[in-house]
N, C-alpha and C. Protein backbone atom coordinates (compact mmCIF):
# COMPACT_ATOMS: atom_id res chain seq x y z
N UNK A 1 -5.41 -8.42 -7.62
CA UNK A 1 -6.07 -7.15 -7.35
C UNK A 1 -7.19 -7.00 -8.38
N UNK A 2 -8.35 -6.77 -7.73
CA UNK A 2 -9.60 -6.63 -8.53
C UNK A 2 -9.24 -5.57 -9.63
N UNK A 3 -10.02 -5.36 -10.85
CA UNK A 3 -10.14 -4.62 -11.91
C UNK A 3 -10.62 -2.96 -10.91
N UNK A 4 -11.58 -3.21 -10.53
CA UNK A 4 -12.79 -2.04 -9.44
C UNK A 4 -11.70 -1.60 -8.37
N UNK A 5 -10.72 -2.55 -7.93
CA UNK A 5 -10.13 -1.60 -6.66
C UNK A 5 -8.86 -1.16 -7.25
N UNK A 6 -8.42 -1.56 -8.74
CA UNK A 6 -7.74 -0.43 -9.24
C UNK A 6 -8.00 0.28 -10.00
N UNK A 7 -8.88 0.36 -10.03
CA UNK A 7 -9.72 1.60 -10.91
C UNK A 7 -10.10 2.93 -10.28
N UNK A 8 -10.35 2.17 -8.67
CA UNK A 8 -11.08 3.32 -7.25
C UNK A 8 -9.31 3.70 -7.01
N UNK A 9 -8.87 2.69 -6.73
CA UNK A 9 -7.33 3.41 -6.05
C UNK A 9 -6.64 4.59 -7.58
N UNK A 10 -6.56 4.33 -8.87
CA UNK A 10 -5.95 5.19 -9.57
C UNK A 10 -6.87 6.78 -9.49
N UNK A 11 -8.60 6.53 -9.21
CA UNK A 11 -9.54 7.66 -9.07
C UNK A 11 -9.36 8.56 -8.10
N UNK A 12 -8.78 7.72 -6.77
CA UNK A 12 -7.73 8.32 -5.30
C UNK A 12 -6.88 9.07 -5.43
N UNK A 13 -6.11 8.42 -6.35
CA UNK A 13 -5.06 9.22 -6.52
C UNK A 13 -4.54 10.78 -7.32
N UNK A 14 -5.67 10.37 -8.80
CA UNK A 14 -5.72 11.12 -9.34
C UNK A 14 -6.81 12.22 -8.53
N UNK A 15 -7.65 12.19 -7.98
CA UNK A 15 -8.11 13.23 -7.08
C UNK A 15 -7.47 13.71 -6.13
N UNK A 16 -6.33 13.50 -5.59
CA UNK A 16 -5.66 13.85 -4.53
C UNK A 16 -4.85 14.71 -5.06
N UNK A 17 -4.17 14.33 -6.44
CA UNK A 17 -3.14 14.94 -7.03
C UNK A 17 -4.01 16.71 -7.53
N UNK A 18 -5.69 16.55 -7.83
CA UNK A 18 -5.92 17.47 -8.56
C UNK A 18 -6.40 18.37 -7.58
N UNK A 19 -6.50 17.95 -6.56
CA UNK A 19 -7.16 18.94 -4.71
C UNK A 19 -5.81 19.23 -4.40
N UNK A 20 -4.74 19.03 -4.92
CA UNK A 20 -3.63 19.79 -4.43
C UNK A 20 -2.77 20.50 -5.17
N UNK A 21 -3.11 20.57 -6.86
CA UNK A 21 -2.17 21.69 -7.17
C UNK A 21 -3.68 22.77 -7.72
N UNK A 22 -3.34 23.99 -7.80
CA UNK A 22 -4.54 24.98 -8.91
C UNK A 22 -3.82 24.43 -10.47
N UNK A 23 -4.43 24.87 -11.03
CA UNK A 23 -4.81 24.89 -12.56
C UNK A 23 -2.92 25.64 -12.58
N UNK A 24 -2.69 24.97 -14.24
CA UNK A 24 -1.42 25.07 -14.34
C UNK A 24 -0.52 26.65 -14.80
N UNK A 25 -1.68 27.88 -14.94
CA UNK A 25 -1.08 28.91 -15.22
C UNK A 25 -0.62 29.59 -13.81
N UNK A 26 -1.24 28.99 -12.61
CA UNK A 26 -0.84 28.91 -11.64
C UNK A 26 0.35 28.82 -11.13
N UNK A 27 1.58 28.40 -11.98
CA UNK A 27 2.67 27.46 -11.47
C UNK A 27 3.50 28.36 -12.30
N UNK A 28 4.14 30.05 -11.73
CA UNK A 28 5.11 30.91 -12.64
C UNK A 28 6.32 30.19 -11.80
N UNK A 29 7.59 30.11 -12.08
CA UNK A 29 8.80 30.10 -11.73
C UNK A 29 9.53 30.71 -10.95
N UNK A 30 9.49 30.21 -9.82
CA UNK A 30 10.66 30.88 -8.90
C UNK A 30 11.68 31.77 -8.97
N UNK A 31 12.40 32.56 -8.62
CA UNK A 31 13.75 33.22 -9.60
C UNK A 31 15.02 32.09 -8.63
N UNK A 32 14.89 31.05 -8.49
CA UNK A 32 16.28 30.02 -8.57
C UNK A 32 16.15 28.88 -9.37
N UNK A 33 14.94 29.00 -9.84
CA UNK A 33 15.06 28.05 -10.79
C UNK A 33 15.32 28.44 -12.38
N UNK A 34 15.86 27.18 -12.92
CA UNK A 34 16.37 26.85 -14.15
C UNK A 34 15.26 25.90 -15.11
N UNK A 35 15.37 26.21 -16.71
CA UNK A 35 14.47 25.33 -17.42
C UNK A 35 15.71 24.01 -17.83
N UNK A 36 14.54 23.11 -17.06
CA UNK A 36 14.94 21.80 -17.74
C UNK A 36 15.75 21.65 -18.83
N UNK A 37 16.84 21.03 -19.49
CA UNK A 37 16.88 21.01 -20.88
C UNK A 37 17.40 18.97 -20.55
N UNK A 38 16.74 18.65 -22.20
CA UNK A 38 16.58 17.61 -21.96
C UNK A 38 18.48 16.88 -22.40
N UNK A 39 18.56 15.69 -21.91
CA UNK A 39 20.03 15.27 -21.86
C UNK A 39 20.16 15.17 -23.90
N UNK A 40 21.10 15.35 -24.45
CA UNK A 40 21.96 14.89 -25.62
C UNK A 40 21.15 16.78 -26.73
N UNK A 41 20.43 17.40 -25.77
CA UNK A 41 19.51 18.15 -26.70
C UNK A 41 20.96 19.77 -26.67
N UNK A 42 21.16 20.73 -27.62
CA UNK A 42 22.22 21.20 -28.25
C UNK A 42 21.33 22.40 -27.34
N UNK A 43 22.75 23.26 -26.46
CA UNK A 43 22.02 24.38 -25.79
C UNK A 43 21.30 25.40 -27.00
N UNK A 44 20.33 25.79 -26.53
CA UNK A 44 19.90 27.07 -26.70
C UNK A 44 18.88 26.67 -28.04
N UNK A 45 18.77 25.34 -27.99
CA UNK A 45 17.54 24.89 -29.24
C UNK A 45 16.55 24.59 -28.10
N UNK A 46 15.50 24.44 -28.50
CA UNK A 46 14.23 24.79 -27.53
C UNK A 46 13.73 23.30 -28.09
N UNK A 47 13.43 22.30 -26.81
CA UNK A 47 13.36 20.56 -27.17
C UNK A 47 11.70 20.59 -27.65
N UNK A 48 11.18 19.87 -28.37
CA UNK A 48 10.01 19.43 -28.81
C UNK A 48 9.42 19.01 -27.48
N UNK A 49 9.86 18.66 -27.06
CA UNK A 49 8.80 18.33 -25.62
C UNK A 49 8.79 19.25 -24.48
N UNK A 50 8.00 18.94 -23.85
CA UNK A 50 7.39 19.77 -22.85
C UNK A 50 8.36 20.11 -21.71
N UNK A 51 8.94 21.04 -21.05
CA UNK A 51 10.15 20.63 -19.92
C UNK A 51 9.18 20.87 -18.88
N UNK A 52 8.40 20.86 -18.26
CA UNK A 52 7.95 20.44 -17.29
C UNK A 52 7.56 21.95 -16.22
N UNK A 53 7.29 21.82 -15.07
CA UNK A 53 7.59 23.03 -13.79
C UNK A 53 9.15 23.07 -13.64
N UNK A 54 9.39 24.51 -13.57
CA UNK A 54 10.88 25.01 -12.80
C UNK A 54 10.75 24.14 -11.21
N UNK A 55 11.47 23.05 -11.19
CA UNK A 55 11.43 22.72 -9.72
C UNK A 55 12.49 22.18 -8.98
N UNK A 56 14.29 22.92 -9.98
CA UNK A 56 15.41 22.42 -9.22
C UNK A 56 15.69 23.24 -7.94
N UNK A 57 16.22 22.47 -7.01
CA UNK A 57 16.08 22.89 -5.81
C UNK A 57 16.67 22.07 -4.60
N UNK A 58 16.67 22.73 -3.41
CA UNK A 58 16.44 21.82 -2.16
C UNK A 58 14.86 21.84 -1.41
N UNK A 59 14.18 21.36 -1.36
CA UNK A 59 13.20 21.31 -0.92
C UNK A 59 12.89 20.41 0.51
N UNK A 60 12.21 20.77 1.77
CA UNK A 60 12.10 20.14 2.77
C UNK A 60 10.30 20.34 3.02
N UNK A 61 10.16 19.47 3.95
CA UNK A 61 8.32 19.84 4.13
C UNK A 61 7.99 18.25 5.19
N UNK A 62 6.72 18.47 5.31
CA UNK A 62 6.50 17.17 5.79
C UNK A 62 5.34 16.48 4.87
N UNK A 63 5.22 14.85 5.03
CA UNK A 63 4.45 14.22 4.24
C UNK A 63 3.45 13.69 4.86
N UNK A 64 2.28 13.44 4.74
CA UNK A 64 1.23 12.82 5.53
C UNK A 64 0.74 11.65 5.14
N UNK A 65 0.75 10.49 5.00
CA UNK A 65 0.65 8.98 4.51
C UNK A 65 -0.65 8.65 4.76
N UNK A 66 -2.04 8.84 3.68
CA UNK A 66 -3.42 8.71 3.98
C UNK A 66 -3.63 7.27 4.79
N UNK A 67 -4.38 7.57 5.76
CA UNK A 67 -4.87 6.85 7.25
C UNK A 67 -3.85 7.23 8.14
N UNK A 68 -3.02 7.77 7.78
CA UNK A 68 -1.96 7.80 9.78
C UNK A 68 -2.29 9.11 10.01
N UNK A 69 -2.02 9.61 11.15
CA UNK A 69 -2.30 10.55 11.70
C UNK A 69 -0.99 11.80 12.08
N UNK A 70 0.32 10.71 11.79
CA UNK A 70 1.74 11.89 11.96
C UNK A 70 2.29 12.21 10.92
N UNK A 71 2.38 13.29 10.73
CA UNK A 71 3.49 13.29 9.16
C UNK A 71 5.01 12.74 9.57
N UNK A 72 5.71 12.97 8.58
CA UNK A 72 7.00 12.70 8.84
C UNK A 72 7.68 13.48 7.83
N UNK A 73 9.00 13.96 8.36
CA UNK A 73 9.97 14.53 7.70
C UNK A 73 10.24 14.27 6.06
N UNK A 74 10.61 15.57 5.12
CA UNK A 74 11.60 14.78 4.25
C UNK A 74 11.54 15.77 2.97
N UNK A 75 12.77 15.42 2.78
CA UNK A 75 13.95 16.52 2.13
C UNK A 75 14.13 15.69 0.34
N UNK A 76 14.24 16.70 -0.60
CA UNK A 76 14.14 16.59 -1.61
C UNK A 76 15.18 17.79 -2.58
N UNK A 77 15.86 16.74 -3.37
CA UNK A 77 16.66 17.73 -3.57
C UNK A 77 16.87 17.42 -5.31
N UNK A 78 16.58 17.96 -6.12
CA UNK A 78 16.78 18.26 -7.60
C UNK A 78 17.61 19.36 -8.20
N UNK A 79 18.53 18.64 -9.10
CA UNK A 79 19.79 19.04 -9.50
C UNK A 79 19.72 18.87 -10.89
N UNK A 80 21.06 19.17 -11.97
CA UNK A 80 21.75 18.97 -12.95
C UNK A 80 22.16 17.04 -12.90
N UNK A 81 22.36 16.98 -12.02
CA UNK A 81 23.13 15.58 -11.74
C UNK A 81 21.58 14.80 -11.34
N UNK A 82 20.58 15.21 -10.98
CA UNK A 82 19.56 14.11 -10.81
C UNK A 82 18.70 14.31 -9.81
N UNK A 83 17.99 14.01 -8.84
CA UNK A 83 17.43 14.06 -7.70
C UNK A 83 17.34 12.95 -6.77
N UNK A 84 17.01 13.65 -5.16
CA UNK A 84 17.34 12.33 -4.24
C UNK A 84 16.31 13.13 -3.19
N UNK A 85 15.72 11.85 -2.57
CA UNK A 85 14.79 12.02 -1.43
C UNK A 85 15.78 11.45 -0.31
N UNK A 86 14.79 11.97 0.72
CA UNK A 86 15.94 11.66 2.70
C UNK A 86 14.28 11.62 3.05
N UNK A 87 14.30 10.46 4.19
CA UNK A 87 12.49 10.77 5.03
C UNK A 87 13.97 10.51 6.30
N UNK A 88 13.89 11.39 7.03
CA UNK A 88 15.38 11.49 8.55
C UNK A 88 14.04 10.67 9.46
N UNK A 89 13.59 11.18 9.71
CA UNK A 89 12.21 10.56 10.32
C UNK A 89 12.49 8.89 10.36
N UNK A 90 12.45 7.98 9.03
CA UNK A 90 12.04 6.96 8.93
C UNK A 90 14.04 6.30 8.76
N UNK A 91 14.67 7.09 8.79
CA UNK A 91 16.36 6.75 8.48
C UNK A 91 15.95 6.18 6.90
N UNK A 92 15.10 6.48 5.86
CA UNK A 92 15.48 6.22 4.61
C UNK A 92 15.94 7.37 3.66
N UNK A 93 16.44 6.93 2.96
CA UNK A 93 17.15 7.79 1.50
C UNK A 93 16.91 7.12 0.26
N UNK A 94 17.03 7.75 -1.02
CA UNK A 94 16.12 7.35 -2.17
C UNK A 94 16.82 7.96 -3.57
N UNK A 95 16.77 7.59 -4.63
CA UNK A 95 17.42 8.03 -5.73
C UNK A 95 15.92 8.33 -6.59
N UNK A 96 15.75 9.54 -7.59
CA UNK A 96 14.67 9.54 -8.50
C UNK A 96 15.53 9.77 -9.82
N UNK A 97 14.56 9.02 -10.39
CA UNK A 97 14.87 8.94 -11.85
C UNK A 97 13.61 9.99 -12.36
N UNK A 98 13.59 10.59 -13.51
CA UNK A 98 12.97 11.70 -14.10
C UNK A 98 11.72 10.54 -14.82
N UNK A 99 10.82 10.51 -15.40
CA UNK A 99 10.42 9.32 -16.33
C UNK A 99 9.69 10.37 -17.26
N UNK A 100 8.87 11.14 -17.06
CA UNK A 100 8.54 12.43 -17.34
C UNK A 100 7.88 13.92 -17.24
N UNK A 101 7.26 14.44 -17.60
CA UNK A 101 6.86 15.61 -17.58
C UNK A 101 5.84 16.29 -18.39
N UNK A 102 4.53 17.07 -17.55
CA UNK A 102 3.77 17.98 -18.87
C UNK A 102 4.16 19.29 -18.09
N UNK A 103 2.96 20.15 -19.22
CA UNK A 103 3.58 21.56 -18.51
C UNK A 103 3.67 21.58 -16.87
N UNK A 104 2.53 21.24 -16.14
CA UNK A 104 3.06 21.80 -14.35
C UNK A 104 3.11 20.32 -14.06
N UNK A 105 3.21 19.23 -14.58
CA UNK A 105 3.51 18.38 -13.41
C UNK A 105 5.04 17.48 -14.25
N UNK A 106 6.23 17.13 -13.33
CA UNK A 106 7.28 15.97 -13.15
C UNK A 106 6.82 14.56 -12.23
N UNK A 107 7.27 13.46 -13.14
CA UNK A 107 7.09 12.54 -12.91
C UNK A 107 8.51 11.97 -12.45
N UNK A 108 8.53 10.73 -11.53
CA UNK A 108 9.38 10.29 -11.22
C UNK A 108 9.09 8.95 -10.08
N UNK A 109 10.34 8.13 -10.92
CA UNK A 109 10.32 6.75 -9.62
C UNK A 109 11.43 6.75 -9.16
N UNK A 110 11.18 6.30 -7.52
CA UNK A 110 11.84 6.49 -6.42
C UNK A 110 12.58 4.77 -6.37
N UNK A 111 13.72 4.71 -6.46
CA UNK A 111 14.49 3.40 -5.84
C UNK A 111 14.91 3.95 -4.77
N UNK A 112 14.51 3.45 -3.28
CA UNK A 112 15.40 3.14 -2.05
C UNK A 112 16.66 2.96 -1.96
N UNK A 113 17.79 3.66 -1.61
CA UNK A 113 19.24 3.40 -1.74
C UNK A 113 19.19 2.48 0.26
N UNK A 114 19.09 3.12 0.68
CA UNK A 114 18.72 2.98 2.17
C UNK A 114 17.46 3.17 3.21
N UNK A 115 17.57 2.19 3.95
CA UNK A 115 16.30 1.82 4.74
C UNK A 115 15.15 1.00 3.98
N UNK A 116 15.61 0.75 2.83
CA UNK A 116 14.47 -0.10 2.07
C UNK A 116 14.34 -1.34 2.73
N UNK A 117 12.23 -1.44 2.75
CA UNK A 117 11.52 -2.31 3.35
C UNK A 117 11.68 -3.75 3.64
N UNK A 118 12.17 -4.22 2.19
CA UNK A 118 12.94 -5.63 1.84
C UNK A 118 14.22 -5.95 2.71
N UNK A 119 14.63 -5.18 3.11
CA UNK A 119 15.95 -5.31 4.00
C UNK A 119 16.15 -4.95 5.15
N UNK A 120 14.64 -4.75 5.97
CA UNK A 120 14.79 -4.53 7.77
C UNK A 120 14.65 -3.29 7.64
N UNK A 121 14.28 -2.24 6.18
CA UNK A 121 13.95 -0.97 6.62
C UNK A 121 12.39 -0.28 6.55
N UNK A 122 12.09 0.84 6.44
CA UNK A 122 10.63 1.07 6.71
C UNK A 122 10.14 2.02 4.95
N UNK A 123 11.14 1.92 4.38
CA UNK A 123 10.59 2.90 3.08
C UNK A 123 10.49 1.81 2.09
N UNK A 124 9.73 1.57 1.18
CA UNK A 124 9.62 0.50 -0.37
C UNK A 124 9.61 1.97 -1.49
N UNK A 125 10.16 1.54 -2.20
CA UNK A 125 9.93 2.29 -3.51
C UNK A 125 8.54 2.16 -4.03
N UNK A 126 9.24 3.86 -4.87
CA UNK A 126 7.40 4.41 -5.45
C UNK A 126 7.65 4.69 -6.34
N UNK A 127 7.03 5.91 -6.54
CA UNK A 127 6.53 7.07 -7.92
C UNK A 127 6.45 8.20 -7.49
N UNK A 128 6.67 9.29 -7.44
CA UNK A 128 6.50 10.78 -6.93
C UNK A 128 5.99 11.66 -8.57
N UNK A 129 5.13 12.58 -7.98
CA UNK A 129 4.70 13.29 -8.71
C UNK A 129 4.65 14.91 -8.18
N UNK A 130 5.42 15.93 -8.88
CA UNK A 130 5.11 17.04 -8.08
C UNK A 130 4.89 18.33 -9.27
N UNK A 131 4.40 19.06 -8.78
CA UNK A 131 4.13 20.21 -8.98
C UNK A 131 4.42 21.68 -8.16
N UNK A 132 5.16 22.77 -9.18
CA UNK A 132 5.25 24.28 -8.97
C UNK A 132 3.57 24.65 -8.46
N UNK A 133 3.76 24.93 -6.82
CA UNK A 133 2.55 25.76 -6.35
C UNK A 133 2.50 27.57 -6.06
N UNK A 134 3.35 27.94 -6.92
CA UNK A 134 3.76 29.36 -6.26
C UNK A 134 5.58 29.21 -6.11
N UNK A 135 6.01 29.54 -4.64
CA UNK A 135 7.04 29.30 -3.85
C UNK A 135 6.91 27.71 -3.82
N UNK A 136 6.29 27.63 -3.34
CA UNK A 136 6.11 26.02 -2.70
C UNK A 136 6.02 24.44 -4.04
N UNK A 137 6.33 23.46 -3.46
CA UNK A 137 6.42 22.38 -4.11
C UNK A 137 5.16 21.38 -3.71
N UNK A 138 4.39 21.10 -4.60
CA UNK A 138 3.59 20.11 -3.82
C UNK A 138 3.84 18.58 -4.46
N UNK A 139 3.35 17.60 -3.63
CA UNK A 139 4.30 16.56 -4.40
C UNK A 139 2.79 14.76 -3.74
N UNK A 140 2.84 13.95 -4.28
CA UNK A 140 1.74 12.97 -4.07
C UNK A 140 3.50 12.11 -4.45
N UNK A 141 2.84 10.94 -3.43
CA UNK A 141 3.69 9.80 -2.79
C UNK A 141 2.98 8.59 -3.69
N UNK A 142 3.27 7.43 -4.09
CA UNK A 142 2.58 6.81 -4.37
C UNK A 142 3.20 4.82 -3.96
N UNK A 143 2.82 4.06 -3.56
CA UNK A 143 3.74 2.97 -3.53
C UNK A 143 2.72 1.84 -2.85
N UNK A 144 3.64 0.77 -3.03
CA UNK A 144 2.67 -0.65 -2.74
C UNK A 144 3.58 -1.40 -1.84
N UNK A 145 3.04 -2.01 -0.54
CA UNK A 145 4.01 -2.58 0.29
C UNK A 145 2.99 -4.24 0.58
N UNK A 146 3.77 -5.12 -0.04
CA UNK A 146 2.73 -6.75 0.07
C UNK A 146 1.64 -6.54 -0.16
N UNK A 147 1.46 -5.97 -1.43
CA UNK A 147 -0.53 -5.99 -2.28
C UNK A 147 -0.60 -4.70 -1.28
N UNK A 148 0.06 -3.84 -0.29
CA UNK A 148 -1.13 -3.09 0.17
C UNK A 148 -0.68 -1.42 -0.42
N UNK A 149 -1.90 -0.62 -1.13
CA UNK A 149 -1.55 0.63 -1.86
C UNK A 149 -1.13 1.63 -0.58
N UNK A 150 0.15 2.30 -0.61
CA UNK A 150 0.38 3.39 0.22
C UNK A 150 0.22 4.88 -0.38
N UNK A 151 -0.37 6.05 -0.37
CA UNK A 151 -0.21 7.07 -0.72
C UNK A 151 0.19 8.22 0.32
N UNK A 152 0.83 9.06 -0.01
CA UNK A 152 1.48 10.41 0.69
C UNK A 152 1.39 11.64 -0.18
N UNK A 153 1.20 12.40 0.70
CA UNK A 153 1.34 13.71 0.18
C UNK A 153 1.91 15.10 0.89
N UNK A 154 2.21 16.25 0.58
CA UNK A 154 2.65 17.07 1.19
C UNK A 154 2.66 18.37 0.27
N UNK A 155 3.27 19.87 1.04
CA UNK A 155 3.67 20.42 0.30
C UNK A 155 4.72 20.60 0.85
N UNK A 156 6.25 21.13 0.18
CA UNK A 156 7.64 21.38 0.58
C UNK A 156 7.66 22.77 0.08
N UNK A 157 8.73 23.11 0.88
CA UNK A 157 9.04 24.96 0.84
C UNK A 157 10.63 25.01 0.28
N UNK A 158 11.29 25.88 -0.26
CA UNK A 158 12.56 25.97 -0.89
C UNK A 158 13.53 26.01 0.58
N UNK A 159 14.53 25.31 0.35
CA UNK A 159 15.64 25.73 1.76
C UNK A 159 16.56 26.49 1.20
């Protein structure tokens, strides 16, 4: 992969991500959500780092995969115990790991538990990135299937 077409694809992305959330004072807290606290950190001490957007939840919405023309389903759900994606649409399911966080945006990579690409299914693992829009969750897809860059995006609503 050329130096120039990952330089244009990270400029993609990062413009996609910034046409879809407002500016981060934008992003007050829901009243079901909870602040982050980070794992081994002693309640009620306030962690040196940043905890991120209030964004535990169930979340559903649809995603739109730049060049196709259909969205597709898919459910997102962040907990105490971790988070997990469903696309019902595509029959895949997904585990996220946290990796990190600034003030309005969570980071995270997606391993495929089911329907993954490598094995006769239609989802490959990514990266998800989302952000507190109000009520709403907005979230950028990110992933590579044989050299080719896939991106998605959406916004999700609380269930």
């Amino acid at each position: 992969m050329s130096k120039a077409f990952r330089t244009r694809t990270v400029a993609l992305v990062l413009a996609a991500l910034a046409a879809m959330a407002p500016a981060a004072a934008q992003f007050p807290p829901g009243p079901d959500d909870q602040t982050d606290q980070p794992a081994g950190e002693p309640k009620g001490k306030k962690s040196s780092t940043t905890a991120g957007p209030n964004i535990n939840g169930s979340w559903s919405g649809e995603l739109t995969q730049v060049g196709s023309q259909t969205p597709y389903k898919f459910e997102l759900v962040i907990n105490a115990k971790g988070a997990e994606t469903k696309y019902p649409d595509l029959a895949c399911s997904g585990k996220l790991t946290r990796v990190g966080s600034s003030k309005s945006y969570a980071f995270f990579v997606e391993a495929i538990t089911k329907g993954h690409v490598d094995k006769g299914g239609r989802c490959p693992d990514g990266t998800i990135t989302v952000a507190r829009q109000g009520d709403d969750l907005t979230l950028g897809w990110f992933g590579s299937v044989q050299g080719n860059t896939i991106i998605a995006y959406g916004t999700l609503k609380k269930r």
